[in-house]
Every structure is written in C-alpha cells, then in structure tokens.
Protein backbone atom coordinates (compact mmCIF):
# COMPACT_ATOMS: atom_id res chain seq x y z
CA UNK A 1 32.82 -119.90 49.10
CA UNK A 2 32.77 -123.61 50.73
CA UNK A 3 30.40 -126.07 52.04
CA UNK A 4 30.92 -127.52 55.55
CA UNK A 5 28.68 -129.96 57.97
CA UNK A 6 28.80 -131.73 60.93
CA UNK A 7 26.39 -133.57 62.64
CA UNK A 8 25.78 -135.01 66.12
CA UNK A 9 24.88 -138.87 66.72
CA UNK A 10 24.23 -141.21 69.64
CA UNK A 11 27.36 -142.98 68.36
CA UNK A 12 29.64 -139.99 67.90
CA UNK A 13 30.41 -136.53 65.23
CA UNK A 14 30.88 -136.47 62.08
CA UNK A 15 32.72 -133.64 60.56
CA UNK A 16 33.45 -133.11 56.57
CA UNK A 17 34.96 -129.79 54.77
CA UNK A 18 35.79 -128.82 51.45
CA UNK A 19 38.66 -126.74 50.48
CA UNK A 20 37.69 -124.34 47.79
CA UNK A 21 38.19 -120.60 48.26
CA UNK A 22 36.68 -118.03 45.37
CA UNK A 23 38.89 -114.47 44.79
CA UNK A 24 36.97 -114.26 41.54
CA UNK A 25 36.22 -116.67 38.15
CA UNK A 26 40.25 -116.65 37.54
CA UNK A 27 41.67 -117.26 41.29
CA UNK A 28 40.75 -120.04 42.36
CA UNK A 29 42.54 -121.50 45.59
CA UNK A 30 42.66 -124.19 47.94
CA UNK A 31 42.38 -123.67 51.45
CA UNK A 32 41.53 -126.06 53.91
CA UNK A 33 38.61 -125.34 56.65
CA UNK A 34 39.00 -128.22 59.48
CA UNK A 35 41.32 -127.95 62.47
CA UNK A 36 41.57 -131.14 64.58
CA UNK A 37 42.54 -130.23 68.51
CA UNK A 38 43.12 -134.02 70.42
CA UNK A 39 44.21 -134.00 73.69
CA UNK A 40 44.46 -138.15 73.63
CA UNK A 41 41.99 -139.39 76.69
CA UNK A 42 41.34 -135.77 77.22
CA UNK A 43 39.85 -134.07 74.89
CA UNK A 44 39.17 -134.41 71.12
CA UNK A 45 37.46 -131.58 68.80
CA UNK A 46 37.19 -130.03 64.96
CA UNK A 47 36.75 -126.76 63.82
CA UNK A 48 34.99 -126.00 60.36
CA UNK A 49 35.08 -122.29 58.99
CA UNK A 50 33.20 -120.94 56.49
CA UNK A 51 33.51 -116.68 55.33
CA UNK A 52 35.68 -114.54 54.62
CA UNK A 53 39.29 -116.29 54.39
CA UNK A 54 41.22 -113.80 56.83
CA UNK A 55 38.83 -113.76 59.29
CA UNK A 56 38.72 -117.18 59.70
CA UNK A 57 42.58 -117.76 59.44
CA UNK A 58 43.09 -115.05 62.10
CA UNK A 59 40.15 -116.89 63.96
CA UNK A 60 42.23 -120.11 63.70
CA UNK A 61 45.49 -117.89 64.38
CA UNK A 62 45.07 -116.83 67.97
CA UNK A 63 42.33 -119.42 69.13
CA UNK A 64 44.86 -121.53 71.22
CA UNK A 65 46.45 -118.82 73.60
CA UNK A 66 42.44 -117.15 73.41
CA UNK A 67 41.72 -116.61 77.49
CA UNK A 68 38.46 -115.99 79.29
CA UNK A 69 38.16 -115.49 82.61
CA UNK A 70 36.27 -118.34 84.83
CA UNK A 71 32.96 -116.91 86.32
CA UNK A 72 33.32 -118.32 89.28
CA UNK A 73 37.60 -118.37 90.91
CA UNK A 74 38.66 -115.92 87.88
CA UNK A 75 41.39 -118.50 86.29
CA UNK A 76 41.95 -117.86 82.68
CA UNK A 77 40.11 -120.52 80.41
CA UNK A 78 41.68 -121.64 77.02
CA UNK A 79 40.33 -124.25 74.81
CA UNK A 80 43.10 -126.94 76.32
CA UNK A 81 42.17 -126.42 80.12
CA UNK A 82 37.82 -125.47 79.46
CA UNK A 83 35.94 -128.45 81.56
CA UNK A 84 33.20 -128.07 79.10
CA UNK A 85 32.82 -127.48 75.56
CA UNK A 86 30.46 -124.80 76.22
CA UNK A 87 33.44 -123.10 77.73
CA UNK A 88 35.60 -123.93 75.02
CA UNK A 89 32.90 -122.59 72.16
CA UNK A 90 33.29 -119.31 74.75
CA UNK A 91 37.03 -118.83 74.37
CA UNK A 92 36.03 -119.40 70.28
CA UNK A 93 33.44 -116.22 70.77
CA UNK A 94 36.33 -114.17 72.71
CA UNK A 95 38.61 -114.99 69.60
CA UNK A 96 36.06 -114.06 66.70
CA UNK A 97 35.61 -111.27 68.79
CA UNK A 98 38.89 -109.98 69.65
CA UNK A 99 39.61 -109.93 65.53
CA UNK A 100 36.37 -108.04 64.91
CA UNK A 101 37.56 -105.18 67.44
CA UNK A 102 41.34 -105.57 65.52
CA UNK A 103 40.05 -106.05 61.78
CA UNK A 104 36.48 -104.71 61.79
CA UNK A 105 36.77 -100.94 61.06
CA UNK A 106 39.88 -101.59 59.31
CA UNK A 107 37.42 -103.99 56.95
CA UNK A 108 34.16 -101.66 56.85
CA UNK A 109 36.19 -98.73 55.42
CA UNK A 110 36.96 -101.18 52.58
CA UNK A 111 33.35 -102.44 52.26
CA UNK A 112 34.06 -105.57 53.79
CA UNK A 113 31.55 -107.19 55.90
CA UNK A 114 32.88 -108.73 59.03
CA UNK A 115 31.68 -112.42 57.38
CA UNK A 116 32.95 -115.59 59.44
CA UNK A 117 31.17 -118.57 60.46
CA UNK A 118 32.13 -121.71 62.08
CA UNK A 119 30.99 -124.70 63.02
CA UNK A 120 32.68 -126.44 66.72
CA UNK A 121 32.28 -129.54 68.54
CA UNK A 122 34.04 -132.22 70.20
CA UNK A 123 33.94 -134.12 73.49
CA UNK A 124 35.55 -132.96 76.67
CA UNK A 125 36.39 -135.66 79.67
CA UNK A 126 33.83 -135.42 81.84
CA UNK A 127 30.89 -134.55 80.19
CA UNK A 128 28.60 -135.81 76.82
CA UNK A 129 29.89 -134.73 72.80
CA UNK A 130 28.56 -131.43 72.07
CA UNK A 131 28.66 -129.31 68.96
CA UNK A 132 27.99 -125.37 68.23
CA UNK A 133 27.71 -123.25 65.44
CA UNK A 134 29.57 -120.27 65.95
CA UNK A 135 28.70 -116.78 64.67
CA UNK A 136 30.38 -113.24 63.37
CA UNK A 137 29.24 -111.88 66.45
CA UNK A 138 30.82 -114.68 68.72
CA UNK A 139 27.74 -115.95 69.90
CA UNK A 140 26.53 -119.51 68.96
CA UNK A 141 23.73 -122.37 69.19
CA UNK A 142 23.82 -125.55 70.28
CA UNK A 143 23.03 -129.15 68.47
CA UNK A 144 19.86 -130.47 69.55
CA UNK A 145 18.52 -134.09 69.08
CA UNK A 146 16.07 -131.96 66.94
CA UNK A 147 18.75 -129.96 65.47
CA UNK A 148 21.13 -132.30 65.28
CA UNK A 149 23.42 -131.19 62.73
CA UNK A 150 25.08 -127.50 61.12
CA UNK A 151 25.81 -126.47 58.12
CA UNK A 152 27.78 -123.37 57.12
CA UNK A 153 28.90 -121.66 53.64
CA UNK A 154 26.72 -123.35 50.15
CA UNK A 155 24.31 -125.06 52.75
CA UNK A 156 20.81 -125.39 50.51
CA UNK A 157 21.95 -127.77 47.66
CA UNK A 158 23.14 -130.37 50.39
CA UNK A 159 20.50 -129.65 53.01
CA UNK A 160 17.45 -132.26 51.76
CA UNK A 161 19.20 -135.10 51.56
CA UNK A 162 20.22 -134.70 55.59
CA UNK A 163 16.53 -133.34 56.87
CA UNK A 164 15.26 -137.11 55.12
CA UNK A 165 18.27 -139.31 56.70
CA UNK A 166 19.94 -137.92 59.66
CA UNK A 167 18.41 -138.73 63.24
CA UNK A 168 20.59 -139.17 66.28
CA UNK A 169 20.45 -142.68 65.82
CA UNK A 170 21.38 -142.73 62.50
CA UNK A 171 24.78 -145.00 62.81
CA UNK A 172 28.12 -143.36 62.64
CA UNK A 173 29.28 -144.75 58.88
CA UNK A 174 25.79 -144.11 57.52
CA UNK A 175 25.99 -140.31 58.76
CA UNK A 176 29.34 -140.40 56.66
CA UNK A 177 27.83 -141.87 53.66
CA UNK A 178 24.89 -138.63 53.94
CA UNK A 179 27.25 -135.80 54.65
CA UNK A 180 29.11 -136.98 51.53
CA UNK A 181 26.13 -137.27 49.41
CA UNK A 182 25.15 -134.12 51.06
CA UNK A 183 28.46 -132.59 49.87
CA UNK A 184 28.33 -134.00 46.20
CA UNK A 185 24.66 -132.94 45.67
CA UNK A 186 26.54 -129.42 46.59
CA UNK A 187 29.31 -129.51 44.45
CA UNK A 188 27.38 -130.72 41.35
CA UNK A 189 25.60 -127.25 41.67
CA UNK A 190 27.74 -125.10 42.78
CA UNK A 191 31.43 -124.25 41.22
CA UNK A 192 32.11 -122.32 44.42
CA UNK A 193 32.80 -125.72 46.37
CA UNK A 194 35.92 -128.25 45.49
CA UNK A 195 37.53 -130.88 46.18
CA UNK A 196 39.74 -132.19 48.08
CA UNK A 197 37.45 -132.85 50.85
CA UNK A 198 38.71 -133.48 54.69
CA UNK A 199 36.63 -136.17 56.53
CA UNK A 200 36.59 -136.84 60.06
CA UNK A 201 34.54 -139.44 62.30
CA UNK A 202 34.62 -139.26 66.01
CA UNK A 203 33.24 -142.34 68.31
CA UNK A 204 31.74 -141.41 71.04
CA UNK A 205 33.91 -141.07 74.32
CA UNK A 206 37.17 -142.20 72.77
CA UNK A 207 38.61 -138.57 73.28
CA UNK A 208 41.20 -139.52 69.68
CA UNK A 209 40.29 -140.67 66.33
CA UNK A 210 41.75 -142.86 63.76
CA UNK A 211 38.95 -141.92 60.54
CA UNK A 212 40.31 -139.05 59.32
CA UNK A 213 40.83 -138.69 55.50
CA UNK A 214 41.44 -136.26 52.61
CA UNK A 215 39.44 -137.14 49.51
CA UNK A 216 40.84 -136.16 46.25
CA UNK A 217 39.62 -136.47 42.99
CA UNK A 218 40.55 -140.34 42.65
CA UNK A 219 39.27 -141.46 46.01
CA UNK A 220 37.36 -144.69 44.67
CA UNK A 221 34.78 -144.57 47.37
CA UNK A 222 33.27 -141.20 46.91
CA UNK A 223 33.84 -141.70 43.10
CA UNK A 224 31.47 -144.75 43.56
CA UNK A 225 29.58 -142.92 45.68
CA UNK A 226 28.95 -139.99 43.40
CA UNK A 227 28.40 -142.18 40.50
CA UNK A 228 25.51 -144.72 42.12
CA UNK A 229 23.88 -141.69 43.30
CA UNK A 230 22.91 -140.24 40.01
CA UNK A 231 22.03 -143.30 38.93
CA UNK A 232 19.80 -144.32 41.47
CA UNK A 233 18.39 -140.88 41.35
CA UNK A 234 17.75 -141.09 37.83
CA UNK A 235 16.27 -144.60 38.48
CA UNK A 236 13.64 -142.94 40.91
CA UNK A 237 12.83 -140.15 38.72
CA UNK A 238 12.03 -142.15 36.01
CA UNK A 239 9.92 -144.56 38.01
CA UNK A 240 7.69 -141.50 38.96
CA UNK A 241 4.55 -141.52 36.77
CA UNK A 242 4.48 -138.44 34.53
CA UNK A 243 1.66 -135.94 35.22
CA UNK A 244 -1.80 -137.05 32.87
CA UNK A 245 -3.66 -134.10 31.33
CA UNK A 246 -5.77 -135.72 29.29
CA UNK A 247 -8.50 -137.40 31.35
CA UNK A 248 -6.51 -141.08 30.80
CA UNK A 249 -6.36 -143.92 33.57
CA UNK A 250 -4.51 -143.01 36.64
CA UNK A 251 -4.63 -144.22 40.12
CA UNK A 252 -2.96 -139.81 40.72
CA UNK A 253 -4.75 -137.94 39.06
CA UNK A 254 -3.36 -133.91 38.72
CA UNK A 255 -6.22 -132.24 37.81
CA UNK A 256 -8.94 -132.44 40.75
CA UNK A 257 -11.13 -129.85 42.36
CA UNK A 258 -9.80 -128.30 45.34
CA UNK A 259 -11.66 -125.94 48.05
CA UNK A 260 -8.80 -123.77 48.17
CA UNK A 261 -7.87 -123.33 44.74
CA UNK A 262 -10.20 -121.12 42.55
CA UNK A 263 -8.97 -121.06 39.04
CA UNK A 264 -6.62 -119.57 37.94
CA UNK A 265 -7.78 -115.89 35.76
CA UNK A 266 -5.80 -115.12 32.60
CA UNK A 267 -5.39 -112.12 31.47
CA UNK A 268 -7.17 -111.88 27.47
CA UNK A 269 -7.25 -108.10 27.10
CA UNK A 270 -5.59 -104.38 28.24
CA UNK A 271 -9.13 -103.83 29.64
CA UNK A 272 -8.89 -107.07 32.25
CA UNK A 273 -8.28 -106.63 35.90
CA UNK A 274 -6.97 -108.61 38.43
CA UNK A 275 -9.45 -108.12 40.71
C-alpha cells in the first residue's frame, strides 16, 4: 500500500509521497509514487499514485505521448501542449483508460481489480494552480477552497490532523510541516507505508521549484518532527482531566441526564428481551 497527499494553498501545492509497496509480509519493496513534469516558465506539475503497482507504472509509462483530441479545431492535446490543467488531468483519464482497455480483462481473469488512483496538479501559464484526484475509471474531482486537499492509498490515520489545520491560507511551510505530521501519524499505524518520503513545495506562479527533497530515515527535521509530536501529544493527553465516576468535584462532569439518552438495559436473564 502507500500514503500520498497534496494540498492546495493561496501561496502554492504541496505534494508529499511515500515509497513503500506490499507483495506480502516477506516482499517488501520500494517504489517511488511522485513524478515531477516542469516546463521552466511554462508549466510545472506532480503526479502521486496510489494502487496497484503496474497500473500505475503503465499509467506513468505512456502518459507523455497520451493524445486527446481538442473539442473545438481537433489538434491532439498532450500534457506538454494542454492550455489548462483541466486538459492535462484529461489526457491523464485517456491514459488510465487506454491501460484499462489493454490490462483490464487480462487482470479480471486473474482476480485482479483494475485498482489505480492518483492524485494531479500543477500550474499551467495562463491560468490559476489547480489540482485533481484522478480515478480507475479516468474521471476525477477538483480541489476546492472547501476541499482543498487529496489524499490517496492509507488516507484515515493521517486525515484529522489536516481537517483541524489546513485552510487555503494556511502558509506554504506550515502546510509542509501538516502533511508530514499527517504522514508520520500514518506510518506509526500502519506497516504498509515507509520511508523514504519525496517532498515537494510549489510557490505559486513560479512555473519551477527548488523544495524538493527525499527524506530518509536520518533526515534530522522530520526525526525532530516525529519526536516533538509524540511528546506534545502525550503532553495534551495527559493534561485532559480523567473521566469522574464517583460524584467528586468537577467543573465536566460525565455522568448527567440527557433527553436523548434513556439508560442503557442490561441483559440479567435468558428470559430478558430487548424490547
């Protein structure tokens, strides 16, 4: 499995990947999930992938000579000449789609599900950033300022942390900071996620970017990172007052009538109903 997210600021994208890939409890690989396209002062975007290994690879594979057909004048469309990312996450569908139609029987006769999803976004001259998550069928959604980030693969242990931080004005290195709590929260949980991690921050308008890294097991930031976050979770926790059964003083108290709540019935003897 893996654990990718991006999200979608005023000030620009942030884009983070894992690279663990599961064959079972004794194959464990390393595969990375983040393709950078730049087009410097043209055109700047990532791709995250999250599924079935193959699939995503042969996504990856054919994307760049992927053609659609323009609506309007019929010129072919591929993700270097699109005007918009819209029309680039397009020529994306028309790839996950073309390996369905080559791979997909070929995978159901082994009980495979056709299992691929992606995350896409970038900036294209012209227009604002814009970011999609892509799906097995090749359609997608769109990032909205109330949406304003994707997750794909082990989303739910890093999910919280983002719905209580991330607004579109969160600033650019704070997003950072999140995502990568968002990814250690995920790979305390769950052994299907790994390090190294590939990082990638993209300022709005610049169309090129500089803040990419690959974090490895002795980066000292997220090291730090991981380390004062337990702490100062544990710190919380512990400053919580513990439920009081008793009766004692409390300014909270847990026990209190409540309209909706009838008591609950236990169950004393074979004879006792439920209703």
């Amino acid at each position: 499995m893996t654990y990718c997210v991006a999200i979608k600021l005023h000030a620009g994208l942030v884009f983070l990947s894992d690279s663990r890939t599961n064959a079972g409890l004794d194959q464990i690989s390393s595969f990375r999930k983040m393709m950078v396209y730049e087009k410097p002062d043209d055109r700047f975007m990532v791709l995250l992938s999250a599924g079935n290994l193959s699939i995503s690879q042969s996504v990856r594979e054919i994307l760049q000579t992927t053609q659609i057909k323009d609506e309007h004048d019929g010129e072919p469309i591929t993700i270097w000449n699109a005007k918009s990312m819209f029309d680039a996450a397009r020529v994306l569908g028309a790839a996950v789609r073309h390996v369905h139609e080559r791979d997909g029987a070929a995978l159901k006769r082994s009980g495979l599900d056709f299992n691929v999803s992606l995350i896409f976004g970038g900036q294209i001259r012209g227009e604002g950033m814009r970011l999609f998550q892509v799906y097995s069928a090749g359609n997608f959604i769109e990032a909205t300022s109330e949406t304003p980030y994707f997750q794909v693969g082990e989303s739910k242990y890093g999910k919280p942390v983002l719905d209580r931080v991330i607004t579109p004005d969160t600033p650019l290195d704070e997003a950072a900071k999140c995502a990568l709590v968002s990814m250690d929260s995920t790979l305390k949980s769950n052994l299907s996620v790994g390090l190294p991690l590939d990082l990638v921050l993209y300022e709005v308008d610049r169309f090129t970017s500089d803040k990419v890294v690959c974090i490895g097991t002795d980066n000292p930031y997220f090291t730090m990172l991981r380390e004062r976050w337990g702490e100062k979770l544990r710190q919380v926790f512990d400053s919580i007052e513990s439920p009081n059964w008793s009766g004692g003083a409390t300014e909270v108290p847990i026990v209190v009538p409540h309209a909706q709540c009838k008591p609950l019935k236990k169950i004393s003897t074979p004879q006792d109903k439920l209703v």
